[in-house]
C-alpha atoms as a PDB file:
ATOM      1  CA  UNK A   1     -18.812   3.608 -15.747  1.00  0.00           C
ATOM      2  CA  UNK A   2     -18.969   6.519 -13.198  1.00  0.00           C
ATOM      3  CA  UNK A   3     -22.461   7.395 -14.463  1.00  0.00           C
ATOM      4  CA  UNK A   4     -23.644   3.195 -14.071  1.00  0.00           C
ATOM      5  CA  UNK A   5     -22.622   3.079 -10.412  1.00  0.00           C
ATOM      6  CA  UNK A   6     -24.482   6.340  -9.819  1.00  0.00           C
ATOM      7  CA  UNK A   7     -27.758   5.086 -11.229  1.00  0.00           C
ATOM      8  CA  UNK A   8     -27.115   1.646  -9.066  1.00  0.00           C
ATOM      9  CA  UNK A   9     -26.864   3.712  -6.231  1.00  0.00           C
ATOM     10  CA  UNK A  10     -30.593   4.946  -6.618  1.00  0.00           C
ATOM     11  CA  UNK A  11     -31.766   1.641  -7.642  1.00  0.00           C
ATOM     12  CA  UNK A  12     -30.103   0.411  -4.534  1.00  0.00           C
ATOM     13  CA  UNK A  13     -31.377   3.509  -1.879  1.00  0.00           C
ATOM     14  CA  UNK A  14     -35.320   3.156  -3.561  1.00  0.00           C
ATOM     15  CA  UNK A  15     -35.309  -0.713  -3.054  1.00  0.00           C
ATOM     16  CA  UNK A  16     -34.651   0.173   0.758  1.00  0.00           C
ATOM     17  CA  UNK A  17     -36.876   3.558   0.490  1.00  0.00           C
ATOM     18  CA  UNK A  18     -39.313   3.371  -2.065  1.00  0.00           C
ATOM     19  CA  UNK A  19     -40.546   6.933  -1.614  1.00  0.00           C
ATOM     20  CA  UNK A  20     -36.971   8.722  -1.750  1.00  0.00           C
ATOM     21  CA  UNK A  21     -36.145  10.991  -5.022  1.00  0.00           C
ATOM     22  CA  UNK A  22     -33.704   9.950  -7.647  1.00  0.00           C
ATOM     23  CA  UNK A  23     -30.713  11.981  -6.417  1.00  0.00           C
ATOM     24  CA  UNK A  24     -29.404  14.413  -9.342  1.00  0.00           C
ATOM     25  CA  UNK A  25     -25.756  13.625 -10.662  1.00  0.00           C
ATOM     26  CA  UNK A  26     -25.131  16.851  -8.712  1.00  0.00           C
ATOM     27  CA  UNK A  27     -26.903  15.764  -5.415  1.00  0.00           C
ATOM     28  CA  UNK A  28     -24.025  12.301  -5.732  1.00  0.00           C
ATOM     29  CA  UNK A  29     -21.440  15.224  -6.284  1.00  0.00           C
ATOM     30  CA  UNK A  30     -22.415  16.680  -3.535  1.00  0.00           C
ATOM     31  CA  UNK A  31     -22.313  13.466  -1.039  1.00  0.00           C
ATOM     32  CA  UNK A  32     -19.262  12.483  -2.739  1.00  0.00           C
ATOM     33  CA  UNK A  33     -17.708  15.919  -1.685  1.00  0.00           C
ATOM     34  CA  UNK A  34     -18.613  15.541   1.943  1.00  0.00           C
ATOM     35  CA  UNK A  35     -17.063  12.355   1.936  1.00  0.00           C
ATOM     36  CA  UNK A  36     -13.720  14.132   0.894  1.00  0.00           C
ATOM     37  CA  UNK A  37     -14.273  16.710   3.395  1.00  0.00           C
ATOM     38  CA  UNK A  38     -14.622  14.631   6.672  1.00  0.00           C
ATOM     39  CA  UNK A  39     -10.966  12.444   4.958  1.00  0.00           C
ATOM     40  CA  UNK A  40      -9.810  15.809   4.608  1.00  0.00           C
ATOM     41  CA  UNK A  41     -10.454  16.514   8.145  1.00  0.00           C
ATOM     42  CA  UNK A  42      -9.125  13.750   9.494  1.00  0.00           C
ATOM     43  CA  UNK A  43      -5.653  13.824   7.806  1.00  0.00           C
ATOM     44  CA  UNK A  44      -5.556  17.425   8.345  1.00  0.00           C
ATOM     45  CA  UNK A  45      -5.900  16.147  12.681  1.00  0.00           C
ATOM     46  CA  UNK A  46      -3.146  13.979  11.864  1.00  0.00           C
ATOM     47  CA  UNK A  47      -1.153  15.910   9.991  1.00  0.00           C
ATOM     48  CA  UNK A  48      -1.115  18.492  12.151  1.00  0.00           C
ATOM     49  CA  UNK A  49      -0.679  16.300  15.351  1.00  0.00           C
ATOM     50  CA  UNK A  50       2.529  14.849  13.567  1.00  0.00           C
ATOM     51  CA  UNK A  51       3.685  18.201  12.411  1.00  0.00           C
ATOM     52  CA  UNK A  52       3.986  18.759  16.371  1.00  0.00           C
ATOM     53  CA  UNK A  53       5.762  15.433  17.296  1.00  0.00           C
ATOM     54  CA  UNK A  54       9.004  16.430  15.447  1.00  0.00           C
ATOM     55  CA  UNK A  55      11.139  14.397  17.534  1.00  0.00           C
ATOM     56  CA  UNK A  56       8.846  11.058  16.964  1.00  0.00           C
ATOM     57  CA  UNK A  57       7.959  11.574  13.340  1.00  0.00           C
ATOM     58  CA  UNK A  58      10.621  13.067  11.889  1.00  0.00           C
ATOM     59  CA  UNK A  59      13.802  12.429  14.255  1.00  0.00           C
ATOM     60  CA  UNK A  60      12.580   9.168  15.287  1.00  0.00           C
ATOM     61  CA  UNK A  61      10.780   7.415  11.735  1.00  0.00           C
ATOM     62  CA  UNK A  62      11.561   9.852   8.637  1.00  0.00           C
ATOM     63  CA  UNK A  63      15.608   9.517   9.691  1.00  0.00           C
ATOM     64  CA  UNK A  64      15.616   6.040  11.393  1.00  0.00           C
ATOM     65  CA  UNK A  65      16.814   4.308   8.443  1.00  0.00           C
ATOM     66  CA  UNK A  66      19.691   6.930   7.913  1.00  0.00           C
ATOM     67  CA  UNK A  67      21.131   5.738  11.338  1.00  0.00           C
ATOM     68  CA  UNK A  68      23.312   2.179  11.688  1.00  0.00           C
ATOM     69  CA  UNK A  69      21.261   1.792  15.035  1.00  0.00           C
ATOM     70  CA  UNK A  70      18.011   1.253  12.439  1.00  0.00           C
ATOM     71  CA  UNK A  71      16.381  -1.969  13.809  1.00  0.00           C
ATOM     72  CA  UNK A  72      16.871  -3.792   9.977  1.00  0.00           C
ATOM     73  CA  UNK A  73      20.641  -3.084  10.171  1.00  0.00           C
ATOM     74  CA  UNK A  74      20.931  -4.603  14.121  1.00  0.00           C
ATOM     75  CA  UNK A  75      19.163  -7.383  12.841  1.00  0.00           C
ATOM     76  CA  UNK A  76      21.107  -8.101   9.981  1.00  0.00           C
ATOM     77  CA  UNK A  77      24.293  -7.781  12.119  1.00  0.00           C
ATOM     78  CA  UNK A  78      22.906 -10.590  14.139  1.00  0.00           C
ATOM     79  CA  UNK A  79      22.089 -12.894  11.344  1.00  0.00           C
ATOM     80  CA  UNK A  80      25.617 -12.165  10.057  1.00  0.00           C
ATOM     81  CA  UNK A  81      26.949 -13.348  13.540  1.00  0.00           C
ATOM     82  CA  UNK A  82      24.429 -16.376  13.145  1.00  0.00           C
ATOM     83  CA  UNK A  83      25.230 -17.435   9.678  1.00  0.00           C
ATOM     84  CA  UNK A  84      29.152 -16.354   9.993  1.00  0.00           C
ATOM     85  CA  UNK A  85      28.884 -13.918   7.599  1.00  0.00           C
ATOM     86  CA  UNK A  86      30.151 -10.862   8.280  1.00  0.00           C
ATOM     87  CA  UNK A  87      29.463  -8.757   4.902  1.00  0.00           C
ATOM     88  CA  UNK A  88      25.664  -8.765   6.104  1.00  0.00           C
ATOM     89  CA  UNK A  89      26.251  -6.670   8.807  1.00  0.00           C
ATOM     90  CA  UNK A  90      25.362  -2.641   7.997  1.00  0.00           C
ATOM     91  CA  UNK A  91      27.872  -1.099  11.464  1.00  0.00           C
ATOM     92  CA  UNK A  92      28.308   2.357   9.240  1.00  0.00           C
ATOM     93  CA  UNK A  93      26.194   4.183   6.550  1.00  0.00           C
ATOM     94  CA  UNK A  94      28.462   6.487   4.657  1.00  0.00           C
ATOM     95  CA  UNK A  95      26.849   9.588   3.723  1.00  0.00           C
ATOM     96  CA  UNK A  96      25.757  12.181   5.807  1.00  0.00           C
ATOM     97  CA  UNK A  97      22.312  14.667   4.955  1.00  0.00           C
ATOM     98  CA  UNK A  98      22.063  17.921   4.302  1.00  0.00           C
ATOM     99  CA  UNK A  99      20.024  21.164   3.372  1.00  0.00           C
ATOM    100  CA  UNK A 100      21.353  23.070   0.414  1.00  0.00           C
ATOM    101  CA  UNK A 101      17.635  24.834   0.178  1.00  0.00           C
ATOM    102  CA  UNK A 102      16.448  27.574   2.207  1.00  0.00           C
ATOM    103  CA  UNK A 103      13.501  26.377   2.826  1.00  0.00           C
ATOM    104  CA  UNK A 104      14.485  22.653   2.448  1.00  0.00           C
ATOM    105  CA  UNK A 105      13.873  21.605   6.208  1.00  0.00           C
ATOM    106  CA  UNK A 106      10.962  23.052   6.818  1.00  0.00           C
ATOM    107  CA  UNK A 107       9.470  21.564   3.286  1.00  0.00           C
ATOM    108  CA  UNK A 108      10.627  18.297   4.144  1.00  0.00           C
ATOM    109  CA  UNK A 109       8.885  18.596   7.780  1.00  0.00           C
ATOM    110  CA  UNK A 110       5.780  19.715   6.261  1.00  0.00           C
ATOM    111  CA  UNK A 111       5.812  16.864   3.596  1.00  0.00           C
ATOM    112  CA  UNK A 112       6.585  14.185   6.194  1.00  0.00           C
ATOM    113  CA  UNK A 113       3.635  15.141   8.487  1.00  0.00           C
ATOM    114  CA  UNK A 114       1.463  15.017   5.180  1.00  0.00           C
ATOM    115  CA  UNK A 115       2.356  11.851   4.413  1.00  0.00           C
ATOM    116  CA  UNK A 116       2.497  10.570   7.915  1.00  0.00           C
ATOM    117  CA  UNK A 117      -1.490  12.026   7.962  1.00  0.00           C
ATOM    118  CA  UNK A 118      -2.421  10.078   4.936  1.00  0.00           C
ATOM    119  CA  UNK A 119      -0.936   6.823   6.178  1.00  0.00           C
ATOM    120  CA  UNK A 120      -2.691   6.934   9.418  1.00  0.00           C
ATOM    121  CA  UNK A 121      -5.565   8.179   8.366  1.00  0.00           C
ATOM    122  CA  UNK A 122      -5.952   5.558   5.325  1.00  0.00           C
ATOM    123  CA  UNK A 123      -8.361   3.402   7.085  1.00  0.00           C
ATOM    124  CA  UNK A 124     -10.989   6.097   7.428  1.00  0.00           C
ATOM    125  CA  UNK A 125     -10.409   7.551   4.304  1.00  0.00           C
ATOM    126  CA  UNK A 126     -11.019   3.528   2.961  1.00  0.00           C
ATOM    127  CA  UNK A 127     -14.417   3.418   4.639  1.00  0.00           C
ATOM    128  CA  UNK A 128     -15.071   6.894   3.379  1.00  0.00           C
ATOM    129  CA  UNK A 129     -14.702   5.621   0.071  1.00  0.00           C
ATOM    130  CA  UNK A 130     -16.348   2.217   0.612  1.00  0.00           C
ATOM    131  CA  UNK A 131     -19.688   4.208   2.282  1.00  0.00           C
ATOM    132  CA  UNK A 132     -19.921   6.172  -1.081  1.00  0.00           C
ATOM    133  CA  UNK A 133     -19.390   3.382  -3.075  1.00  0.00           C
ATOM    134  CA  UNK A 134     -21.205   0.727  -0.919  1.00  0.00           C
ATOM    135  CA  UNK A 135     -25.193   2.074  -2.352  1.00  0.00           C
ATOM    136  CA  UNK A 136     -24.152   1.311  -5.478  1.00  0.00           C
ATOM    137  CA  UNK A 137     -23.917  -2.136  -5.344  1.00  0.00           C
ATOM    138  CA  UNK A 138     -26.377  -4.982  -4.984  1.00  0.00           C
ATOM    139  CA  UNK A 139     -26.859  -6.452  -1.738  1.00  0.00           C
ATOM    140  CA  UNK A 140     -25.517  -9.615  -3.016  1.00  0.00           C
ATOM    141  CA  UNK A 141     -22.338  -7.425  -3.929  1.00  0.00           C
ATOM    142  CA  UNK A 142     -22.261  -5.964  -1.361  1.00  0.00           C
ATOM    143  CA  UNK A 143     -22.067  -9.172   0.739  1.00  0.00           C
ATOM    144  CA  UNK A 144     -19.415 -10.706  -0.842  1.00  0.00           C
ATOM    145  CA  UNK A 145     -16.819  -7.439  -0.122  1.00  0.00           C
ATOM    146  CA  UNK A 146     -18.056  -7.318   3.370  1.00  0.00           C
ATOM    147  CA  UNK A 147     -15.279  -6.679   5.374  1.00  0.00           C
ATOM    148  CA  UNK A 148     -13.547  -4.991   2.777  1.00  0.00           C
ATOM    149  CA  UNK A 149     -12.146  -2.054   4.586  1.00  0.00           C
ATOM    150  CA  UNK A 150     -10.277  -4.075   7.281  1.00  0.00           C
ATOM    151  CA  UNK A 151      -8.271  -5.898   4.404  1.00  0.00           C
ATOM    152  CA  UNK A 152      -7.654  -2.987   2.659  1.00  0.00           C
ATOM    153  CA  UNK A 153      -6.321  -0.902   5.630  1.00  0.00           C
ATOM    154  CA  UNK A 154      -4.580  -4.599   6.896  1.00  0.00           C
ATOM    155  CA  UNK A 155      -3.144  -4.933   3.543  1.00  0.00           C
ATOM    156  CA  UNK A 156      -1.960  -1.156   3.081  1.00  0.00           C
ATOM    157  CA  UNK A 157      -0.510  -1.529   6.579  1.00  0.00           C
ATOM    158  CA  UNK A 158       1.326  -4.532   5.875  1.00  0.00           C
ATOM    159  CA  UNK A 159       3.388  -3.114   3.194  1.00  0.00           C
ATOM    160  CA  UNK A 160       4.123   0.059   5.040  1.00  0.00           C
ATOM    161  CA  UNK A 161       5.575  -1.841   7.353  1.00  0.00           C
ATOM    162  CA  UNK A 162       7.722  -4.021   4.853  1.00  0.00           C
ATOM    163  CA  UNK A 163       8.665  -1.032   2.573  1.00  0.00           C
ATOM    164  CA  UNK A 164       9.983   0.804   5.847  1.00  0.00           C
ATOM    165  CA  UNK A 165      11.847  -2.040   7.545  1.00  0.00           C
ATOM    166  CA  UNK A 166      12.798  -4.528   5.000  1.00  0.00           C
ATOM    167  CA  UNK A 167      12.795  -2.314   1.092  1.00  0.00           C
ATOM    168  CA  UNK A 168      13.733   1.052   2.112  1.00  0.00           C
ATOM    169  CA  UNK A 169      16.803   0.030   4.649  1.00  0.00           C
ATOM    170  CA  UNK A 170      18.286  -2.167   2.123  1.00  0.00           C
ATOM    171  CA  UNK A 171      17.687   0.945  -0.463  1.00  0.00           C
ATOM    172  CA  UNK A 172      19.445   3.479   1.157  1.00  0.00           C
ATOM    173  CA  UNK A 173      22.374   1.342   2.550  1.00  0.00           C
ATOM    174  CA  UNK A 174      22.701   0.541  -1.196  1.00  0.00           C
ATOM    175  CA  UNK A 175      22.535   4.020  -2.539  1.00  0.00           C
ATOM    176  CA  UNK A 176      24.881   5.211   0.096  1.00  0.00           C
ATOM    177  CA  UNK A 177      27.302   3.066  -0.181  1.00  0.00           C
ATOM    178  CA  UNK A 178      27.952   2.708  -3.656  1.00  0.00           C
ATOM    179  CA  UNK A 179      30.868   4.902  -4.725  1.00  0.00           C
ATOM    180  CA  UNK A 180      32.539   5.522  -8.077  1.00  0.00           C
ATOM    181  CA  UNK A 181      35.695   7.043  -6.435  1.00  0.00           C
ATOM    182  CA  UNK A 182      36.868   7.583  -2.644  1.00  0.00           C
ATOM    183  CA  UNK A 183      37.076  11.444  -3.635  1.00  0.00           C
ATOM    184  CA  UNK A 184      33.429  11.674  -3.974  1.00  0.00           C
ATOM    185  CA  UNK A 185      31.310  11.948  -1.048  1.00  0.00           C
ATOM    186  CA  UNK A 186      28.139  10.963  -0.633  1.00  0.00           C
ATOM    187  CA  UNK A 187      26.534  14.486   1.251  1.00  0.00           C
ATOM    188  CA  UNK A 188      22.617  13.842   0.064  1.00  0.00           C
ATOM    189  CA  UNK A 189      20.295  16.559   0.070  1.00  0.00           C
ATOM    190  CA  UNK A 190      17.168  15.830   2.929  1.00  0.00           C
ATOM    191  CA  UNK A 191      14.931  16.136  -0.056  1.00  0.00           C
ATOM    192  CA  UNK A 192      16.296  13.612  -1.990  1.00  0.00           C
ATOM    193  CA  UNK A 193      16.278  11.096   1.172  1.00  0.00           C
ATOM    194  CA  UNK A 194      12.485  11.843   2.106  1.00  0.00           C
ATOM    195  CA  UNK A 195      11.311  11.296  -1.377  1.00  0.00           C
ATOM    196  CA  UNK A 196      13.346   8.018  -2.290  1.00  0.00           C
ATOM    197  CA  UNK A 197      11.981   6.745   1.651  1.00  0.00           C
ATOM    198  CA  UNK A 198       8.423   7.765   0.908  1.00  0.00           C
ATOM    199  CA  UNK A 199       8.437   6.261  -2.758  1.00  0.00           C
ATOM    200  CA  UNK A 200       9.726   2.927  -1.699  1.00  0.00           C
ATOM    201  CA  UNK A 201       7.513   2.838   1.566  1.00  0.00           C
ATOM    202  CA  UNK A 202       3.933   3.848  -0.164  1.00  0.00           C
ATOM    203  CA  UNK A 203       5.332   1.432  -3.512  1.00  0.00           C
ATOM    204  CA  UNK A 204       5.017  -1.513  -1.183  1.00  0.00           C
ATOM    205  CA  UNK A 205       1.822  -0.533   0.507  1.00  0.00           C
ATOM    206  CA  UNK A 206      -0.021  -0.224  -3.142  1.00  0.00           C
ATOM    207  CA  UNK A 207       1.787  -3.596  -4.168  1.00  0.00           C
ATOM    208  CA  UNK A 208       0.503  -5.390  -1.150  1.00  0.00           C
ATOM    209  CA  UNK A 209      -3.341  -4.662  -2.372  1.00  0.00           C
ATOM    210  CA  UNK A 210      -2.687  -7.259  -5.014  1.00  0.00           C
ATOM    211  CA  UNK A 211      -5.278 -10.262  -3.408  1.00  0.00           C
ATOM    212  CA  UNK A 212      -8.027  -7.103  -2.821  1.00  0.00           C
ATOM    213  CA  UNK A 213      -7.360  -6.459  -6.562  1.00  0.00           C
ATOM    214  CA  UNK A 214      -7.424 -10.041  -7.492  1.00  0.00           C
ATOM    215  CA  UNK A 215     -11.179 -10.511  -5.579  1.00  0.00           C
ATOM    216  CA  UNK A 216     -12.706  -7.669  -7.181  1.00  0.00           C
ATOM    217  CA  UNK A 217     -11.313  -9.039 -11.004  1.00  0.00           C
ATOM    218  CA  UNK A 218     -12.639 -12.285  -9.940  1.00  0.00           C
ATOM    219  CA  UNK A 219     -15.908 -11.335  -8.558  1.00  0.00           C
ATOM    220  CA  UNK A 220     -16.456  -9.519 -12.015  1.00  0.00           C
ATOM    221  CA  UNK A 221     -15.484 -12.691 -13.804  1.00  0.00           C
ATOM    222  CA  UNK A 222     -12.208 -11.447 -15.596  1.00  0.00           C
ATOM    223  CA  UNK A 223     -10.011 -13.833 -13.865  1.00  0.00           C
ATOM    224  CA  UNK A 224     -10.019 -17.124 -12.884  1.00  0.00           C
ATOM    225  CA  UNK A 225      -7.830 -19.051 -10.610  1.00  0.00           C
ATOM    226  CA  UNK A 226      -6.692 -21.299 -13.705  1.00  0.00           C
ATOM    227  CA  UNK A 227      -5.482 -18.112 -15.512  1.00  0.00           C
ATOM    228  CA  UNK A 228      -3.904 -17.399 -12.603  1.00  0.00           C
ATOM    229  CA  UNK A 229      -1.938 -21.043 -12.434  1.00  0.00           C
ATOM    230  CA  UNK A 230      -1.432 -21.084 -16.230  1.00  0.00           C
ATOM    231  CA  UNK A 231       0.174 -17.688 -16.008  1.00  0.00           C
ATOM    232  CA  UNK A 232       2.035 -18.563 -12.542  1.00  0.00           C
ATOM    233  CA  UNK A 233       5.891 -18.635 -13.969  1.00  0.00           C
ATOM    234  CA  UNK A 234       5.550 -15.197 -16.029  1.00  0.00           C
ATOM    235  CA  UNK A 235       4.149 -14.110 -12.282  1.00  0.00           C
ATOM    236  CA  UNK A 236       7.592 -14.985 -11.138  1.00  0.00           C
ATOM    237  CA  UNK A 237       9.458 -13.036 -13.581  1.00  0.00           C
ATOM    238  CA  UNK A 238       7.471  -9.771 -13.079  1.00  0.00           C
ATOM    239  CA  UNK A 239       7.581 -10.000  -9.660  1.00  0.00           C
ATOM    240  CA  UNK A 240      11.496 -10.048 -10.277  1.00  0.00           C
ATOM    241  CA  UNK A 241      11.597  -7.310 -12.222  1.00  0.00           C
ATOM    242  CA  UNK A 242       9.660  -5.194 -10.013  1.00  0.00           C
ATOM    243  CA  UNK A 243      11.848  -6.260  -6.873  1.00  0.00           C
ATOM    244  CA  UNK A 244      14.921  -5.493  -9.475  1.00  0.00           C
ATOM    245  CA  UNK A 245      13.246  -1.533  -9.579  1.00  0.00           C
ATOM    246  CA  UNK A 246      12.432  -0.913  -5.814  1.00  0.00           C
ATOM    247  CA  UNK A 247      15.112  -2.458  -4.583  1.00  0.00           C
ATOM    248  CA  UNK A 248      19.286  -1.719  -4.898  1.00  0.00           C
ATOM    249  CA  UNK A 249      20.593  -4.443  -7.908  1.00  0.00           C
ATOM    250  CA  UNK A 250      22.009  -7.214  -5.569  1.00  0.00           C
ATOM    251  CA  UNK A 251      20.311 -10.531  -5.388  1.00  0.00           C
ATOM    252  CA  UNK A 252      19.859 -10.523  -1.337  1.00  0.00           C
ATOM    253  CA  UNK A 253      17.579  -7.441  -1.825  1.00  0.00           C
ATOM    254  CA  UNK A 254      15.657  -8.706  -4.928  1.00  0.00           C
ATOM    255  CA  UNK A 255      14.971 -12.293  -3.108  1.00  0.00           C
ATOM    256  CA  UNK A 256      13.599 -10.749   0.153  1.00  0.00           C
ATOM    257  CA  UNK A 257      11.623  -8.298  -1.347  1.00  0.00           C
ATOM    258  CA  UNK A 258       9.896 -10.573  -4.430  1.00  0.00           C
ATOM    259  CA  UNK A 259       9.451 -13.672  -1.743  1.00  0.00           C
ATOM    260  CA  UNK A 260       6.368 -11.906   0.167  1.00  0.00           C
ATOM    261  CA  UNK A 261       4.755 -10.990  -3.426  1.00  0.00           C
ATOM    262  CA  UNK A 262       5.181 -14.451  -4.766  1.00  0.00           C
ATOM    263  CA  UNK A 263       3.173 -15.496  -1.118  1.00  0.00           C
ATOM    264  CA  UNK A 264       0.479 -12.641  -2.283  1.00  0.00           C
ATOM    265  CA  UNK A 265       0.281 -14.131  -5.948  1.00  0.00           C
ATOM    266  CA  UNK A 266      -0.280 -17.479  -4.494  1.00  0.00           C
ATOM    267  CA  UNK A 267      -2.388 -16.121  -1.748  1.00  0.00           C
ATOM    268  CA  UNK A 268      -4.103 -14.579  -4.547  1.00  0.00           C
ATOM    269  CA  UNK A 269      -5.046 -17.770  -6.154  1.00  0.00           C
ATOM    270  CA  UNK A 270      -6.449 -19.138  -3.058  1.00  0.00           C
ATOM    271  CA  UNK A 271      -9.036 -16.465  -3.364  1.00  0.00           C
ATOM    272  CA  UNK A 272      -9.698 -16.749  -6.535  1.00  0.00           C
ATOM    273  CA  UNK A 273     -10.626 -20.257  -6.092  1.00  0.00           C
ATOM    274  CA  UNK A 274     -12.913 -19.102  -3.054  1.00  0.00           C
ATOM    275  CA  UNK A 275     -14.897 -16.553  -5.021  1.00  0.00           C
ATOM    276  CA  UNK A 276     -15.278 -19.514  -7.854  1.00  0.00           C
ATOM    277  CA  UNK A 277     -16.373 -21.959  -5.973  1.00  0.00           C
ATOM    278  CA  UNK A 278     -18.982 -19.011  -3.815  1.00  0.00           C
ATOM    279  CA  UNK A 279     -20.366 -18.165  -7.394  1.00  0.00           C
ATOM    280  CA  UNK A 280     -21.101 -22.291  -8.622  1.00  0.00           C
ATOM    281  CA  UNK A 281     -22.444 -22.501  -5.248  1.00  0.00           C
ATOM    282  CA  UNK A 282     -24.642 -19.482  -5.514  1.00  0.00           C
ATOM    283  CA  UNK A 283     -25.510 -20.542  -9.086  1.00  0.00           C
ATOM    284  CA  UNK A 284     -26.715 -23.853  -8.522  1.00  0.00           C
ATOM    285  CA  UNK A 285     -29.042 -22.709  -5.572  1.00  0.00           C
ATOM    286  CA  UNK A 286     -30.315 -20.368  -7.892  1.00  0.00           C
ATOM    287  CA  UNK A 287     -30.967 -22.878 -10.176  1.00  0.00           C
ATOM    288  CA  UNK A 288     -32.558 -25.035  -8.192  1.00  0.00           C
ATOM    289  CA  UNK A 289     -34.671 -22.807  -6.739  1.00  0.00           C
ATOM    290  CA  UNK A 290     -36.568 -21.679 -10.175  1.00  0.00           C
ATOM    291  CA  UNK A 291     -37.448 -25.212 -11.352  1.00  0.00           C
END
């Protein structure tokens, strides 16, 4: 596969220069590792500009959800107010953090700028990717995932922002608050926190890709928006189940967090049908214009 896309890459660079050289599978190596490098420059800028804004990144993002104050639970207090329901409202989290590793804060500092580099910094790393890739494809392939990047990034951002104000909030309340016995207390290590947060936040961000999957499988023929229909109610069920595993076992959580995939399944579909109907339409004016 790898070595196909390389060899469309020089079919598609001679049709544009006819005089250029093959390029060597070490010369696309090569590109392909400059690529990496400028993405590797980038999140390193970021990284290291969040690494700096401690009180923003870390005091302010990292441990918002760990606070009762976190947006998701004052907005849950006022639908509880709304609806007359007072066991919706989050007023008190009941565990408190610590560090029972020397180097535990400073790890978890250093692992939150990381990830706070990659997330901002997943747009260019996108088109990074997309300009390697991009050469390899026909021009006719390359018109139909114009605009590509944007939805990608959109997308990715998208289910950040669920995962952090809607999945992970609903998570951790969960986890903190379930108790086997009053004598226990729930003291979490800072690791543990970060890691379950990041997990849950960059799970929803990957999940939300499903419609640019679902145009690439299409565009290659592999699904169709009928498959899609016909297999509609087992959609619902793994959707479920994957809600059931990101999300604490109560069906509040499972609900909000499976309705937005069920609108990206059927979202999904719609696209399907639009890179169908793209492909008859391109077919027939192909077929029209040979007779």
């Amino acid at each position: 596969m790898i070595k196909g896309l390389l060899e469309r890459r020089n079919e598609g660079k001679n049709a544009k220069i006819e005089e250029e050289k093959e390029m060597s599978f070490i010369d696309h190596l090569e590109e392909l590792r400059w690529h990496f490098i400028r993405s590797l420059i980038v999140v390193s800028i970021v990284t290291i500009a969040a690494f700096f804004a401690t009180q923003i990144v870390f005091q302010q993002i990292i441990l918002g959800p760990s606070r009762p104050d976190f947006v998701t639970y004052k907005f849950l207090c006022q639908m509880a107010d709304w609806l007359n329901s007072p066991i919706l409202c989050i007023g008190k989290l009941n565990f408190k953090l610590q560090s029972r590793l020397l180097s535990g804060q400073f790890m978890m500092h250093l692992t939150s700028s990381v990830i706070m580099g990659i997330v901002v910094s997943f747009p260019y790393i996108v088109w990074e990717l997309w300009r390697f890739i991009k050469p390899g494809l026909y021009p006719k392939e390359q018109r139909s995932a114009r605009g590509v990047v944007f939805w990608v990034s959109l997308l990715f951002l998208l289910g950040i922002m669920f995962g952090y104000w809607v999945v992970a909030p609903l998570s951790i309340n969960f986890l903190a608050s379930y108790q086997l016995s009053p004598d226990i207390l729930n003291e979490f290590d800072i690791v543990s926190y970060v890691s379950t947060l990041i997990t849950l936040v960059l799970a929803c961000g990957i999940l939300f890709q499903l419609p640019v999957l679902v145009f690439f499988l299409a565009s290659m023929g592999l699904i169709t928006p009928q498959l899609m229909i016909t297999y509609r109610r087992h959609s619902i069920v793994i959707i479920l189940i994957i809600a059931a595993i990101i999300t604490p076992p109560d069906i509040f959580s499972q609900i909000l967090v499976a309705m937005p995939l069920q609108v990206l399944y059927e979202i999904s579909i719609s696209i399907c049908r639009y890179v169908e109907k793209k492909q008859l339409k391109e077919a027939q004016i192909s077929a029209s214009s040979t007779q």
